[in-house]
C-alpha atoms as a PDB file:
ATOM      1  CA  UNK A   1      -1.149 -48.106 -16.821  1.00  0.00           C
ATOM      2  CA  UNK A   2       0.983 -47.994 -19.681  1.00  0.00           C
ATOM      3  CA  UNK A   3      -0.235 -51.069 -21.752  1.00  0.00           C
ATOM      4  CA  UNK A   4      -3.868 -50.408 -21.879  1.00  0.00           C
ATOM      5  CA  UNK A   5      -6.731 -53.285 -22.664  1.00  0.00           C
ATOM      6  CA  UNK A   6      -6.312 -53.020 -26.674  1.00  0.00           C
ATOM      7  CA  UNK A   7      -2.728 -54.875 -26.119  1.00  0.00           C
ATOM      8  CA  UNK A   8      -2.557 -58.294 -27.932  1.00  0.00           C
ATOM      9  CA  UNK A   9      -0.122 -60.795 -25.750  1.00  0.00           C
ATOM     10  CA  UNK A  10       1.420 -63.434 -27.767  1.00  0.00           C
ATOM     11  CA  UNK A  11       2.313 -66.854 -26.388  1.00  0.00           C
ATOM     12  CA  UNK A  12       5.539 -67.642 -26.352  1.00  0.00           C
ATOM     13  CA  UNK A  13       7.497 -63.942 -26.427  1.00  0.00           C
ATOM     14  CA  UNK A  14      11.156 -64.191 -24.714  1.00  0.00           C
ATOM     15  CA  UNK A  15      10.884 -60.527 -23.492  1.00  0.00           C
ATOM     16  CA  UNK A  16      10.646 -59.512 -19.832  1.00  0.00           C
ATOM     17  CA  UNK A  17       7.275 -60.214 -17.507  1.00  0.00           C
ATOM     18  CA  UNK A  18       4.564 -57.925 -18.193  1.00  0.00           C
ATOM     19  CA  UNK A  19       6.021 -56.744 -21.373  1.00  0.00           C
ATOM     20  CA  UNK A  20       3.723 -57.704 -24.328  1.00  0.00           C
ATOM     21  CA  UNK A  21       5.152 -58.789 -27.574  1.00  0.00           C
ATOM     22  CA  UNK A  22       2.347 -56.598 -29.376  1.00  0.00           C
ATOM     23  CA  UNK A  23       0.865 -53.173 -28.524  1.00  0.00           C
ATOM     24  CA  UNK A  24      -2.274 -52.568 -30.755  1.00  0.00           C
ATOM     25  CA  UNK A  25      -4.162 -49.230 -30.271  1.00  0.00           C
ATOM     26  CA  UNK A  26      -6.766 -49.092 -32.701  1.00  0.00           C
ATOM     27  CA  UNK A  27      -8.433 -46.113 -32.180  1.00  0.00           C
ATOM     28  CA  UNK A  28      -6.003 -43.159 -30.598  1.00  0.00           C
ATOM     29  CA  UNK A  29      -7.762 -39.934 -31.425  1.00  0.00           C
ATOM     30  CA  UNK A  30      -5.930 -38.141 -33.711  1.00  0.00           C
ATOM     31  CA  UNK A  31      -4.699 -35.183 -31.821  1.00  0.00           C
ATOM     32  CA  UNK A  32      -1.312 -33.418 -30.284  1.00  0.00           C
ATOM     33  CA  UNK A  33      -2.110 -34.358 -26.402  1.00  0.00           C
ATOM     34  CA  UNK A  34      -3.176 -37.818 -27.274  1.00  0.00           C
ATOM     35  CA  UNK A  35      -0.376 -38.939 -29.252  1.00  0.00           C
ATOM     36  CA  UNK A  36       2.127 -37.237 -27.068  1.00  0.00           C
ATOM     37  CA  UNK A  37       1.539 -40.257 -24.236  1.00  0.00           C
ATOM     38  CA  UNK A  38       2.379 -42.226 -26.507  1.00  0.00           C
ATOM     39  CA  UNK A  39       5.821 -41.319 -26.505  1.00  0.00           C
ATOM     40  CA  UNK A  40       6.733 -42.883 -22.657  1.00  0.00           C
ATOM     41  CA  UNK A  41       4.528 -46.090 -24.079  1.00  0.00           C
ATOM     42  CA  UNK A  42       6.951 -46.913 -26.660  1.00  0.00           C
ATOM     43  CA  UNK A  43       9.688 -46.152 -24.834  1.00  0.00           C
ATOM     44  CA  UNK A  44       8.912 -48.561 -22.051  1.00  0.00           C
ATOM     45  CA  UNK A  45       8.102 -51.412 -24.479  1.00  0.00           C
ATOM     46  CA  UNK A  46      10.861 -51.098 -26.244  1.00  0.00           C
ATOM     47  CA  UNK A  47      12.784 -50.545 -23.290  1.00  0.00           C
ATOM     48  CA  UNK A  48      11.430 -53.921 -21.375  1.00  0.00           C
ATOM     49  CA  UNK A  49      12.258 -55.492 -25.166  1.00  0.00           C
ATOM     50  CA  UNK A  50      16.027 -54.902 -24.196  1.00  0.00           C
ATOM     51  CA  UNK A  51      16.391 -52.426 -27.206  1.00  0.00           C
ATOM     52  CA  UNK A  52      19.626 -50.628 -27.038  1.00  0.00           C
ATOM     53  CA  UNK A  53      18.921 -47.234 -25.569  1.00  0.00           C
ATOM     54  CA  UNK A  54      19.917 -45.465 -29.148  1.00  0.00           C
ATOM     55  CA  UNK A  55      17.683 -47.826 -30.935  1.00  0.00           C
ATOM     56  CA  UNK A  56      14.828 -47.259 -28.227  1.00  0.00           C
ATOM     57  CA  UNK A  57      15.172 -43.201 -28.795  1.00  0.00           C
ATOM     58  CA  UNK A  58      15.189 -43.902 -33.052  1.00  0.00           C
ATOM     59  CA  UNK A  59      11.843 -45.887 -32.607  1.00  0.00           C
ATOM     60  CA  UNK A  60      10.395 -43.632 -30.003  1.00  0.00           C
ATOM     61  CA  UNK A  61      11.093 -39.958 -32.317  1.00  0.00           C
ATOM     62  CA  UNK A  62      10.428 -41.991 -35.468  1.00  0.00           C
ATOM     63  CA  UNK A  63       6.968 -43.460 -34.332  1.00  0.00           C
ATOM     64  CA  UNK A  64       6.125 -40.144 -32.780  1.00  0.00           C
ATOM     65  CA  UNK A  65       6.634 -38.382 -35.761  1.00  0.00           C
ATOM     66  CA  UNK A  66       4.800 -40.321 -38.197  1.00  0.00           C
ATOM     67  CA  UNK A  67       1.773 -39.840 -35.351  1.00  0.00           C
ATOM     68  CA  UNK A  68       2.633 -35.920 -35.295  1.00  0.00           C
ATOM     69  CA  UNK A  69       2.332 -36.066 -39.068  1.00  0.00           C
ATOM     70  CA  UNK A  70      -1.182 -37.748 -38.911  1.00  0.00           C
ATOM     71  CA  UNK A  71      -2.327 -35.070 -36.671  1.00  0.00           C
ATOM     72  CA  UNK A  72      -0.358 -32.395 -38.298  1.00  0.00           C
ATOM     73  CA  UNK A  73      -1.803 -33.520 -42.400  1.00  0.00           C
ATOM     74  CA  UNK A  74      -3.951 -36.594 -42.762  1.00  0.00           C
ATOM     75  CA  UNK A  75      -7.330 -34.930 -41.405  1.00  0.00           C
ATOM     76  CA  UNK A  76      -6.763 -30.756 -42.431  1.00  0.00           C
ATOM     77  CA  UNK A  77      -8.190 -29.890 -39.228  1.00  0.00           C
ATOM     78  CA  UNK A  78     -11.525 -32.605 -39.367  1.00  0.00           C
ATOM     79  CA  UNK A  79     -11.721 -35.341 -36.250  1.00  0.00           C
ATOM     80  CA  UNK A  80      -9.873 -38.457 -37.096  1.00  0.00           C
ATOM     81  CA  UNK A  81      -8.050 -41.297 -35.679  1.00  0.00           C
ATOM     82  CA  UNK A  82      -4.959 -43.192 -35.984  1.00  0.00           C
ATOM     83  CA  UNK A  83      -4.425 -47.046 -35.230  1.00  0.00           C
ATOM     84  CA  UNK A  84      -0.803 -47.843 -34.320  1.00  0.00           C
ATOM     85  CA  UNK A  85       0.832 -51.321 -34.220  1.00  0.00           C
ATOM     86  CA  UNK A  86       3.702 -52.226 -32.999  1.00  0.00           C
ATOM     87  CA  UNK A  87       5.036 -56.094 -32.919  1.00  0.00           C
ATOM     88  CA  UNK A  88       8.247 -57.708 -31.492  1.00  0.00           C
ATOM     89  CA  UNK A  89       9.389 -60.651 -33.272  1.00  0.00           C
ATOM     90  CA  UNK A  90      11.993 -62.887 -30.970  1.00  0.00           C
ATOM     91  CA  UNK A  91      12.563 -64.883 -33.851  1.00  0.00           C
ATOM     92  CA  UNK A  92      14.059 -62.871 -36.258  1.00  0.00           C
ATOM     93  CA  UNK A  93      15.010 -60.259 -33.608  1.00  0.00           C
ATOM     94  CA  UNK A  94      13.070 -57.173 -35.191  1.00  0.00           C
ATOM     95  CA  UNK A  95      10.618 -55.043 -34.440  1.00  0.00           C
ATOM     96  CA  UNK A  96       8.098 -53.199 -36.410  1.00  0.00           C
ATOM     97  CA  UNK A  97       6.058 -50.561 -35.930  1.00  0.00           C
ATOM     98  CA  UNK A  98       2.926 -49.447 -38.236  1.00  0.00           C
ATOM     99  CA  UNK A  99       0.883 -45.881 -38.025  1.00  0.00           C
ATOM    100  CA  UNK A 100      -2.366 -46.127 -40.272  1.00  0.00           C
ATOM    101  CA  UNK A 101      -4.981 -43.059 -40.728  1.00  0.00           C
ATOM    102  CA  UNK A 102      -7.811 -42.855 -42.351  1.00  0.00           C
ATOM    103  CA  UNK A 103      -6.950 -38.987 -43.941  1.00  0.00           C
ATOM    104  CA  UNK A 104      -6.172 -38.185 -46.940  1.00  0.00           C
ATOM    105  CA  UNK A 105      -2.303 -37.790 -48.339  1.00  0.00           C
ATOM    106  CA  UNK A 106      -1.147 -34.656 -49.580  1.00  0.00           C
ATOM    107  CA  UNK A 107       1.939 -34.376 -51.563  1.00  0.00           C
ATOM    108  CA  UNK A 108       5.099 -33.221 -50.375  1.00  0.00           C
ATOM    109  CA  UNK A 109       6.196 -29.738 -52.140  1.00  0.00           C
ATOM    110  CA  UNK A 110       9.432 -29.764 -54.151  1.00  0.00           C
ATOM    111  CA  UNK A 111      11.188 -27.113 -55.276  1.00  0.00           C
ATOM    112  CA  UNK A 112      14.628 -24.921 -55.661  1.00  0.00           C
ATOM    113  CA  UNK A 113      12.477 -22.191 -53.026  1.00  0.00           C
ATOM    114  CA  UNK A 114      12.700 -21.793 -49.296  1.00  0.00           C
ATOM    115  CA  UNK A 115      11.484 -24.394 -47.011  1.00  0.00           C
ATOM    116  CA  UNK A 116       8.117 -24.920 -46.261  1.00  0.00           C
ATOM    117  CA  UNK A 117       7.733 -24.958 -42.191  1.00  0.00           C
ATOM    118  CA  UNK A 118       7.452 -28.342 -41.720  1.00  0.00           C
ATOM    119  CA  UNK A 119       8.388 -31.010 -44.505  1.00  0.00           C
ATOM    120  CA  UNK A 120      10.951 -32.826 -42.391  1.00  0.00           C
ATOM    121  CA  UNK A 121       8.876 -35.920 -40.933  1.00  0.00           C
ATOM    122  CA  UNK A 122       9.282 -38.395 -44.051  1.00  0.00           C
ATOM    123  CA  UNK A 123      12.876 -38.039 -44.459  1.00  0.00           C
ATOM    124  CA  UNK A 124      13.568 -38.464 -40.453  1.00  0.00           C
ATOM    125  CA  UNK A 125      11.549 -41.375 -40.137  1.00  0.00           C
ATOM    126  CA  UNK A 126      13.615 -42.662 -43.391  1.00  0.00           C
ATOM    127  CA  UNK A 127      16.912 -41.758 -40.949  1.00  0.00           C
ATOM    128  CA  UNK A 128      15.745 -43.085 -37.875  1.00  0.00           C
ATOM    129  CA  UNK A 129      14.616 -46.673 -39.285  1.00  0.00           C
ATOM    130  CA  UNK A 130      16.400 -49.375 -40.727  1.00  0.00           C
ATOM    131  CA  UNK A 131      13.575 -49.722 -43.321  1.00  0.00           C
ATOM    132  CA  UNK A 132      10.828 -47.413 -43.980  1.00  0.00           C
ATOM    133  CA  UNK A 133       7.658 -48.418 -46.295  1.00  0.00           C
ATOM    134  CA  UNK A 134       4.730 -45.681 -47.009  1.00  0.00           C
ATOM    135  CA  UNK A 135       1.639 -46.757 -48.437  1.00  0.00           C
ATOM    136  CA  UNK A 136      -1.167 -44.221 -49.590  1.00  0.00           C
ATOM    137  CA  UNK A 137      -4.313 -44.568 -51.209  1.00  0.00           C
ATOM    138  CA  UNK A 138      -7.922 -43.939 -51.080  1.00  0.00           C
ATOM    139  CA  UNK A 139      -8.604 -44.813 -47.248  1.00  0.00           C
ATOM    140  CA  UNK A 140      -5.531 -43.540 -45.488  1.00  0.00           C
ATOM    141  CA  UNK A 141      -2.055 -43.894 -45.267  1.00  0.00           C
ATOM    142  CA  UNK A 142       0.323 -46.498 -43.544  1.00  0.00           C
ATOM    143  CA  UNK A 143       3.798 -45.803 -42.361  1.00  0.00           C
ATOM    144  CA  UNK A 144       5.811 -49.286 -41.604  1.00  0.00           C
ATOM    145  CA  UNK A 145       8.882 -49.202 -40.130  1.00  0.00           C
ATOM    146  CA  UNK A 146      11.268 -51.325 -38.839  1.00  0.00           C
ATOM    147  CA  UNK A 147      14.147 -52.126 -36.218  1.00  0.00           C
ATOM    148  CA  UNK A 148      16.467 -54.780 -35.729  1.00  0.00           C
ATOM    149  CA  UNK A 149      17.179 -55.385 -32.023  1.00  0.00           C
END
């Protein structure tokens, strides 16, 4: 079932039947298998939204990589979780989608050397979504981005 329990309907969403306006997974453990499901999620939502199919792919790789990047940096190697969000508003015709952790952020490297492996994710979620905000601190790290439809 590809909405599970944690969902959150709202009254009075214009999208189709059995869509929800919200998704809301608080607790998605945070590791490569899990987050990889979450992939064909999205892309149904936003699908059954009535996203344009370019716009549904954007959200899909940009959401998936700022879960990759949780997995990948926010725990080094510890158990953690993740908590993604992602919301629908008819009204204003947008949709936005929020990955929190509870890790810890690590600086990106700069430099005039070669490439780290890795060090891509930031600036393709930038790319991919009309706005981008990152917050860090102390207790984890949101990424909020956001679509119009």
């Amino acid at each position: 079932m590809p909405f599970p329990q944690e969902v959150h309907h709202r009254d009075g969403r214009e999208n189709e039947p059995g869509i929800p306006a919200d998704l809301h997974y608080p607790t998605i453990p945070a590791e490569a298998e899990r987050v990889a499901r979450f992939r064909r999620v999205l892309t149904l939502w936003a699908s059954g939204l009535g996203m344009a199919a370019e716009r549904v792919q954007a959200l899909t790789l940009a959401t998936y990589e700022a879960m990759t990047n949780v997995v990948t940096h926010a725990y080094r190697g510890l158990p953690g979780t993740l908590e993604l969000h992602a919301t629908y508003l008819a009204e204003l015709r947008q949709v936005t989608v929020t990955v929190i952790d509870k890790g810890h952020w690590r600086p990106a490297l700069v430099g005039d050397g070669p490439l780290r492996p890795g060090g891509r994710g930031l600036p393709l979620i930038r790319a991919l979504a009309e706005d981008t905000s990152i917050t860090t601190g102390v207790r984890g790290t949101s990424v909020r981005m956001r679509w119009n439809t």
